[in-house]
Structure formats: structure tokens, C-alpha cells
PDB file of N, CA and C in Angstrom:
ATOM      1  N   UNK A   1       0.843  -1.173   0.000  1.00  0.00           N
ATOM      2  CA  UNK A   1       0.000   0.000   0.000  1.00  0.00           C
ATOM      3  C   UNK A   1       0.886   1.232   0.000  1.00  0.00           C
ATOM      4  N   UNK A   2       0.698   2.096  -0.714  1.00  0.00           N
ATOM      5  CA  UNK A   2       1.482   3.302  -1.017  1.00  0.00           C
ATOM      6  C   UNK A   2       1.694   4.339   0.674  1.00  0.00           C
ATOM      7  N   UNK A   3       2.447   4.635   0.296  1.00  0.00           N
ATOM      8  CA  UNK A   3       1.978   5.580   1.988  1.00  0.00           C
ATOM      9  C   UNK A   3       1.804   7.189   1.858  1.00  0.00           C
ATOM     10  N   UNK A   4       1.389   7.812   2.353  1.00  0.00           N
ATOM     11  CA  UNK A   4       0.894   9.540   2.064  1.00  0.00           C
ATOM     12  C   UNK A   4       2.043  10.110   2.217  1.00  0.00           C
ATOM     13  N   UNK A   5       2.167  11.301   1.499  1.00  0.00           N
ATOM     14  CA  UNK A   5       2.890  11.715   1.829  1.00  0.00           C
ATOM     15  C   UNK A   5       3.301  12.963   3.321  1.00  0.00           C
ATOM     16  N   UNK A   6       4.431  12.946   3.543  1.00  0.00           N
ATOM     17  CA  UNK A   6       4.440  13.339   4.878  1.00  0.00           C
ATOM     18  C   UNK A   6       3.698  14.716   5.510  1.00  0.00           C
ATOM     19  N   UNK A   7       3.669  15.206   4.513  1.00  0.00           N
ATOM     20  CA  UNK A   7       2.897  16.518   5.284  1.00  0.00           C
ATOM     21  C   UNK A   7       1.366  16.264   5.117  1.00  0.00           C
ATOM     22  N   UNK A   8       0.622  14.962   4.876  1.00  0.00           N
ATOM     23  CA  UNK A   8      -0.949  15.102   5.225  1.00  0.00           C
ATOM     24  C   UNK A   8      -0.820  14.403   6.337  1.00  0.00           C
ATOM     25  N   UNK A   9      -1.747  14.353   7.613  1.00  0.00           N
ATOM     26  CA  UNK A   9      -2.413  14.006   8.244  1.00  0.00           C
ATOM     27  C   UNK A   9      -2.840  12.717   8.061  1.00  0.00           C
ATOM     28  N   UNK A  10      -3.286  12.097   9.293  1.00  0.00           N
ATOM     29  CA  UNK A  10      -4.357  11.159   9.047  1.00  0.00           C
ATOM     30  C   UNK A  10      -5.513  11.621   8.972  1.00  0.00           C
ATOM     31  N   UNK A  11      -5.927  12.506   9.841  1.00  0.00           N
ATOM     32  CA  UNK A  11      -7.162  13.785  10.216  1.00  0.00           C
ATOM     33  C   UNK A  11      -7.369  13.816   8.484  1.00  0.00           C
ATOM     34  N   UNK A  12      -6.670  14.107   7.717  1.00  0.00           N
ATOM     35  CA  UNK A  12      -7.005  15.102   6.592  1.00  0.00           C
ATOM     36  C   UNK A  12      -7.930  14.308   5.622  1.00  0.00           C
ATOM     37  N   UNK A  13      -7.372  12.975   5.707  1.00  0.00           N
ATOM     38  CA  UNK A  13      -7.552  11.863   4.671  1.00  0.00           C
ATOM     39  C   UNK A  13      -9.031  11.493   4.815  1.00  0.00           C
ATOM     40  N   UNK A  14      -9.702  11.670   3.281  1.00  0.00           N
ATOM     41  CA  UNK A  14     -11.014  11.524   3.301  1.00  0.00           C
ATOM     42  C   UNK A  14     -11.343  10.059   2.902  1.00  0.00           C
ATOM     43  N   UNK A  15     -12.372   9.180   3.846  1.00  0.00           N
ATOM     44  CA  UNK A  15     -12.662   7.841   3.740  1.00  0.00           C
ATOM     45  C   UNK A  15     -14.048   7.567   3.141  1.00  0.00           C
ATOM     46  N   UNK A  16     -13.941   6.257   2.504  1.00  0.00           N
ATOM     47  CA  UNK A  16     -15.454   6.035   1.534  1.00  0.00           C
ATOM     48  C   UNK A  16     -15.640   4.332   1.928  1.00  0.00           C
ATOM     49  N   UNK A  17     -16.632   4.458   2.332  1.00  0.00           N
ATOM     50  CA  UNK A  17     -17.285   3.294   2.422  1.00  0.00           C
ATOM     51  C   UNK A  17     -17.428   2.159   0.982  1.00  0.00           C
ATOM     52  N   UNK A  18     -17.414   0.970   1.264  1.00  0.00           N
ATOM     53  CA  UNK A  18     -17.289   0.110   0.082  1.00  0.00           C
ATOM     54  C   UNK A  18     -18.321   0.596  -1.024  1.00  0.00           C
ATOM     55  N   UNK A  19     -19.839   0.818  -0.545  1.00  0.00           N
ATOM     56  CA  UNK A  19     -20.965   0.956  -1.311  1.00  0.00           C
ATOM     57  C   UNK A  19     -20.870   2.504  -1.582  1.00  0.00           C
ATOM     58  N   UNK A  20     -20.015   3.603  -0.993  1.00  0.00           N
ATOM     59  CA  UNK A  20     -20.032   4.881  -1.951  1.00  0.00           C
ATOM     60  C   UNK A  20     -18.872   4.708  -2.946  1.00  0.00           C
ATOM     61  N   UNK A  21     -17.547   3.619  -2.705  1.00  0.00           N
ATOM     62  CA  UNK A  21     -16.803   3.551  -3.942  1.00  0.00           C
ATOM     63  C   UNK A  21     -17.551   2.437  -4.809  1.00  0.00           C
ATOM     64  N   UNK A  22     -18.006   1.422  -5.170  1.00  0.00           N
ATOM     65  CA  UNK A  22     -18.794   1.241  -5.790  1.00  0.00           C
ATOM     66  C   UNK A  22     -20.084   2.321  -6.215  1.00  0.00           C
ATOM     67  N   UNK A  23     -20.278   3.145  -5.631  1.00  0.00           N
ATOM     68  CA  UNK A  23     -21.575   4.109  -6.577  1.00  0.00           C
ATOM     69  C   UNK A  23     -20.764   4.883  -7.469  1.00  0.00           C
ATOM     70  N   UNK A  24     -19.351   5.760  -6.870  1.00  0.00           N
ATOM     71  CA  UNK A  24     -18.540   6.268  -7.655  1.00  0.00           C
ATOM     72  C   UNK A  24     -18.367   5.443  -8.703  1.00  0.00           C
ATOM     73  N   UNK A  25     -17.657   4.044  -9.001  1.00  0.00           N
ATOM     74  CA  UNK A  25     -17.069   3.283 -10.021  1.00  0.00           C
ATOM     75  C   UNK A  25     -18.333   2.617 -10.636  1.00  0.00           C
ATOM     76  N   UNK A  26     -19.255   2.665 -10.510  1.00  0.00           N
ATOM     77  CA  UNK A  26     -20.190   2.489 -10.777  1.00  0.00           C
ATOM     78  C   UNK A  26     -20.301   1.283 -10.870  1.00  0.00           C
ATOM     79  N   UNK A  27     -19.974  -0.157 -10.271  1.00  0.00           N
ATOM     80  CA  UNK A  27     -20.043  -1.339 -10.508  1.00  0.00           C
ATOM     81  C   UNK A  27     -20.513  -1.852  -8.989  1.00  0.00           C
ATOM     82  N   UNK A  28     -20.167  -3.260  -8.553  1.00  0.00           N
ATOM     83  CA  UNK A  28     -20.936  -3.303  -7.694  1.00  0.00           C
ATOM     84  C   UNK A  28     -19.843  -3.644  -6.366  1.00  0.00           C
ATOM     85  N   UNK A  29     -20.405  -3.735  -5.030  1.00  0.00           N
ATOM     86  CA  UNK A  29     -19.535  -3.946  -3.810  1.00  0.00           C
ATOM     87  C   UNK A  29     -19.249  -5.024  -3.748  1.00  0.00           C
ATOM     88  N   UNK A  30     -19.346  -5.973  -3.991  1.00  0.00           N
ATOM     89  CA  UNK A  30     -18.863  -7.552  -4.654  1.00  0.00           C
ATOM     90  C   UNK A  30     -17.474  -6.950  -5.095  1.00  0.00           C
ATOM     91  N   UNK A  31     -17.324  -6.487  -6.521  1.00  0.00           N
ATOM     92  CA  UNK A  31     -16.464  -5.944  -7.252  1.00  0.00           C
ATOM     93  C   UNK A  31     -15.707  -5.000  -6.322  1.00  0.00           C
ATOM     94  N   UNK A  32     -15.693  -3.952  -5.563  1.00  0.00           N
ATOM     95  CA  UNK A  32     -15.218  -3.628  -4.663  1.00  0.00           C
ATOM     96  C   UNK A  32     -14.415  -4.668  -3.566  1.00  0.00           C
ATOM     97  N   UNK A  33     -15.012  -4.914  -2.956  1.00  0.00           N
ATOM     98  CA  UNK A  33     -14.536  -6.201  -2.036  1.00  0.00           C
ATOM     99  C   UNK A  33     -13.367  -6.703  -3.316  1.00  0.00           C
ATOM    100  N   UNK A  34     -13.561  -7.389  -4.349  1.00  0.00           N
ATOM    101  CA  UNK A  34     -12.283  -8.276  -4.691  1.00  0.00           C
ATOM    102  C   UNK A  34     -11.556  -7.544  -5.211  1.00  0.00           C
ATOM    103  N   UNK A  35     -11.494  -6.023  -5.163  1.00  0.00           N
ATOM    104  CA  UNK A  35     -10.415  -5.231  -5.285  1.00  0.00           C
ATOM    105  C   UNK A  35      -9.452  -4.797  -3.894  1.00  0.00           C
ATOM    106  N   UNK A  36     -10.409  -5.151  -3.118  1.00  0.00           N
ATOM    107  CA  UNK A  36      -9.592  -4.404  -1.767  1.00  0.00           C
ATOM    108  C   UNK A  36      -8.996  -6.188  -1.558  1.00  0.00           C
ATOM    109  N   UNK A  37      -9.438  -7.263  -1.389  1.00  0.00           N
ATOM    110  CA  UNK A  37      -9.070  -8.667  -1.125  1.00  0.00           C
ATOM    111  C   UNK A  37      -7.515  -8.918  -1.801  1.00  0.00           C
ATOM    112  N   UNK A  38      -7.424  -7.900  -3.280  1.00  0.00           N
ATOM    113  CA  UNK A  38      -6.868  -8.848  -4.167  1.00  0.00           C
ATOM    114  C   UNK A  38      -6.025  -7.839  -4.177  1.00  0.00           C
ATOM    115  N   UNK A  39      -5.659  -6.519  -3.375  1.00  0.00           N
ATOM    116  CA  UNK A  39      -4.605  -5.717  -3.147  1.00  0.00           C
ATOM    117  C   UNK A  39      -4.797  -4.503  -4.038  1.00  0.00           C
ATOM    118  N   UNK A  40      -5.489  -4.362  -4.811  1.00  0.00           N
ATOM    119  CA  UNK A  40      -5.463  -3.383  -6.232  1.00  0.00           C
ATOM    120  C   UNK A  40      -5.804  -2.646  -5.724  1.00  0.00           C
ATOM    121  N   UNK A  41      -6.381  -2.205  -4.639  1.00  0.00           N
ATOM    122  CA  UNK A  41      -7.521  -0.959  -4.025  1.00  0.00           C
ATOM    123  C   UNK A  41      -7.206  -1.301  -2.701  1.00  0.00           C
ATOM    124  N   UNK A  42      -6.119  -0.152  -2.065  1.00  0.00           N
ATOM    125  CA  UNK A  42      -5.668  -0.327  -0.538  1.00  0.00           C
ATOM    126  C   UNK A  42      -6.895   0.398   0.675  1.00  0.00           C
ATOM    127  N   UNK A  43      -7.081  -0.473   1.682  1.00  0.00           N
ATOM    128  CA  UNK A  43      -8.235   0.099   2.254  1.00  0.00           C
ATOM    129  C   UNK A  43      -8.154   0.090   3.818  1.00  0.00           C
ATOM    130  N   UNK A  44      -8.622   0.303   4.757  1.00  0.00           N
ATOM    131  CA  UNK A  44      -8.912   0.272   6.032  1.00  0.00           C
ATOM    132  C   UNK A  44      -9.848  -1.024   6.943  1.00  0.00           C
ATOM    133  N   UNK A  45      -9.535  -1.474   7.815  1.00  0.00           N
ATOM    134  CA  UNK A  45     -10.196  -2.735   8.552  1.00  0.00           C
ATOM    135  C   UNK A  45     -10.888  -1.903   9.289  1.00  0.00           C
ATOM    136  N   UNK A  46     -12.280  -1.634   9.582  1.00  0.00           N
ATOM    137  CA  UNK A  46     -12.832  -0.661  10.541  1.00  0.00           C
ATOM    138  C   UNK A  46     -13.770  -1.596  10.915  1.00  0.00           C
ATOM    139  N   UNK A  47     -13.466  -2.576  12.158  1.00  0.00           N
ATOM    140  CA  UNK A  47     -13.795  -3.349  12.347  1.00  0.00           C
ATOM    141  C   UNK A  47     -14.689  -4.462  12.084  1.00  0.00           C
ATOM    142  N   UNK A  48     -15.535  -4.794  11.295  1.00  0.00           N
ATOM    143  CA  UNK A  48     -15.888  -5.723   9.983  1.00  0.00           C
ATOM    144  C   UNK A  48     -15.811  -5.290   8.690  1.00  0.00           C
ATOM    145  N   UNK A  49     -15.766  -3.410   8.547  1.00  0.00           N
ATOM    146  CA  UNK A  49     -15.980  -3.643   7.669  1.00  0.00           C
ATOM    147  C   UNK A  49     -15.074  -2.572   7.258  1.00  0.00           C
ATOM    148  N   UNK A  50     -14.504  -2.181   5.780  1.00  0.00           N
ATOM    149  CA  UNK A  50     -13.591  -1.296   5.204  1.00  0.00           C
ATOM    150  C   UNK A  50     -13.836  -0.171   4.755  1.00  0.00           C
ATOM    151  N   UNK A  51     -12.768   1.012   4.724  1.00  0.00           N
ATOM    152  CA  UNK A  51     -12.762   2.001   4.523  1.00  0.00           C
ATOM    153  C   UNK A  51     -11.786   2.034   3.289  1.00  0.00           C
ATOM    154  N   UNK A  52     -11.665   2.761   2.217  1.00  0.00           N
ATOM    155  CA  UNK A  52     -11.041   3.280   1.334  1.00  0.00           C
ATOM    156  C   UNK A  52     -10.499   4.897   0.626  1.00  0.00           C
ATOM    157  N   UNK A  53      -9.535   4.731   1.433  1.00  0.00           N
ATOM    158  CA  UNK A  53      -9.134   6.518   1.179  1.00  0.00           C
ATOM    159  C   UNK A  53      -9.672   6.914  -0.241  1.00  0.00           C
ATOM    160  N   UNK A  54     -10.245   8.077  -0.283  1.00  0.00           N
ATOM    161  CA  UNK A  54     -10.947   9.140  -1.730  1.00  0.00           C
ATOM    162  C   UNK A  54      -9.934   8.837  -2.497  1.00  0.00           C
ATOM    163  N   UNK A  55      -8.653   9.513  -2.289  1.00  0.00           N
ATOM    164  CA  UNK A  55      -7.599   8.937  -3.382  1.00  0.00           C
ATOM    165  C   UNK A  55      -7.028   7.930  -3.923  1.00  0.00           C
ATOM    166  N   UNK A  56      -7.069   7.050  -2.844  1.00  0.00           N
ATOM    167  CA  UNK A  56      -6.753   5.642  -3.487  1.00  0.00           C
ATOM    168  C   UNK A  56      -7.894   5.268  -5.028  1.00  0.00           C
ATOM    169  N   UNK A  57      -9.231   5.915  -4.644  1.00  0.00           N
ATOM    170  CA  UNK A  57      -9.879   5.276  -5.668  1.00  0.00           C
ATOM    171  C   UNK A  57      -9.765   5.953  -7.040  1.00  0.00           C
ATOM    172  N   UNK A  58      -9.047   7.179  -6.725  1.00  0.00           N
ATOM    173  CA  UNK A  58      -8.716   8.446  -8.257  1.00  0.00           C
ATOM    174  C   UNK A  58      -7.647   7.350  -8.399  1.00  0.00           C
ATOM    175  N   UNK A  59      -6.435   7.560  -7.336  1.00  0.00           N
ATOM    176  CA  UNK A  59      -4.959   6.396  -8.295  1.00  0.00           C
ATOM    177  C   UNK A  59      -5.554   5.486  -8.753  1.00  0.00           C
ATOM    178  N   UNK A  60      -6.478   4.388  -8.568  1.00  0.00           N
ATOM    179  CA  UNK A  60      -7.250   3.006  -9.063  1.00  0.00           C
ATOM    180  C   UNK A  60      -7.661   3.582 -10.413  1.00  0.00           C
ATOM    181  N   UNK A  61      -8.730   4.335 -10.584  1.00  0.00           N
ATOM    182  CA  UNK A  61      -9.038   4.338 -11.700  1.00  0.00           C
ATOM    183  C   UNK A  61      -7.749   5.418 -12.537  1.00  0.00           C
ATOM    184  N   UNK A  62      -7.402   5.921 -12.539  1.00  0.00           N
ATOM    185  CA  UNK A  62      -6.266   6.937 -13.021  1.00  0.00           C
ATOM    186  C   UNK A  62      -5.502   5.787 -13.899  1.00  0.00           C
ATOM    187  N   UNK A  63      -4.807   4.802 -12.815  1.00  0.00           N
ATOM    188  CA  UNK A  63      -3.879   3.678 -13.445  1.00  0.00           C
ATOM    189  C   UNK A  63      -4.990   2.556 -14.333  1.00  0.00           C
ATOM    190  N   UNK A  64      -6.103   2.475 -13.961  1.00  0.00           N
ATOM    191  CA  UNK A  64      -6.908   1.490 -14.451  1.00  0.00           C
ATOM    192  C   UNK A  64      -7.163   2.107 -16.527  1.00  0.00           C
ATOM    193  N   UNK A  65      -7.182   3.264 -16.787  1.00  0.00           N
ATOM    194  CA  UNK A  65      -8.017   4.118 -17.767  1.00  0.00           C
ATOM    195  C   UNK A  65      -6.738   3.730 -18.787  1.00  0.00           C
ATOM    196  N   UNK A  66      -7.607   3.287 -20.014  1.00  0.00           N
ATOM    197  CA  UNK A  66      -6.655   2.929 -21.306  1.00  0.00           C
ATOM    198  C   UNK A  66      -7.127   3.885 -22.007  1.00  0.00           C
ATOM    199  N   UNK A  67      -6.554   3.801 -23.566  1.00  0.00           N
ATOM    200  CA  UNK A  67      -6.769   4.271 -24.729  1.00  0.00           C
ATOM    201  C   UNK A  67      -7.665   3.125 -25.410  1.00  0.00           C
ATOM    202  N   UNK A  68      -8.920   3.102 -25.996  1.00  0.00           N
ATOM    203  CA  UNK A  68      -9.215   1.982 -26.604  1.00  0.00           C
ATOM    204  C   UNK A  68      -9.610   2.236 -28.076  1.00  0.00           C
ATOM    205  N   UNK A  69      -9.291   3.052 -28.138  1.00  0.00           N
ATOM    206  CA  UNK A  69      -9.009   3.447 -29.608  1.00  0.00           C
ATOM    207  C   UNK A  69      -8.341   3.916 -30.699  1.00  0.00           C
TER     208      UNK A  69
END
């Protein structure tokens, strides 16, 4: 998992629940889940259930986005 850089906070860092990054990516929390399982999408243990920093999910899709044409 990448680490922040030193001058943010933990305070600063904005967190998203599995089912608002799935509404963002528009697919489903299934699909979520085997992104955070399978390492591609670094996230938080908040006690059953996960958190995913706002940015992690811009780097995800940022690195995810091709040319397909």
C-alpha cells in the first residue's frame, strides 16, 4: 500500500465506504470487495468492515483508464 505523503495528516484523509466507492465506479460492492481482497484498491479494517481513502480510488481508476481506440 502506497503511503501519504508526509505533510498530510491522518485527520485530513477523506474515507469512503465500500458501497459509496462502488456508486462512484459504478459497478458493484462484490467488485469492490475483490479489489480491496486482491490488493489493487488499498483500504482500512474498521472493524468488519472497510474504509477506502478518496484517493486511493482516483490512483485506481487513473492507473486502471486505457486508450481503446
Amino acid at each position: 500500500m502506497p503511503s501519504d505523503p508526509p505533510d498530510i495528516s491522518l485527520a485530513q484523509v477523506q474515507f469512503l465506504t465500500v458501497a459509496e466507492v462502488a456508486s462512484m465506479m459504478r459497478v458493484s460492492k462484490m467488485t469492490v470487495y475483490r479489489l480491496v481482497h486482491a490488493g489493487d484498491l488499498p483500504a482500512a479494517r474498521v472493524g468488519r468492515s472497510f474504509r477506502v481513502p478518496r484517493a486511493a480510488v482516483a490512483d485506481y481508476l487513473r492507473n486502471a483508464y486505457f486508450d481503446a481506440g
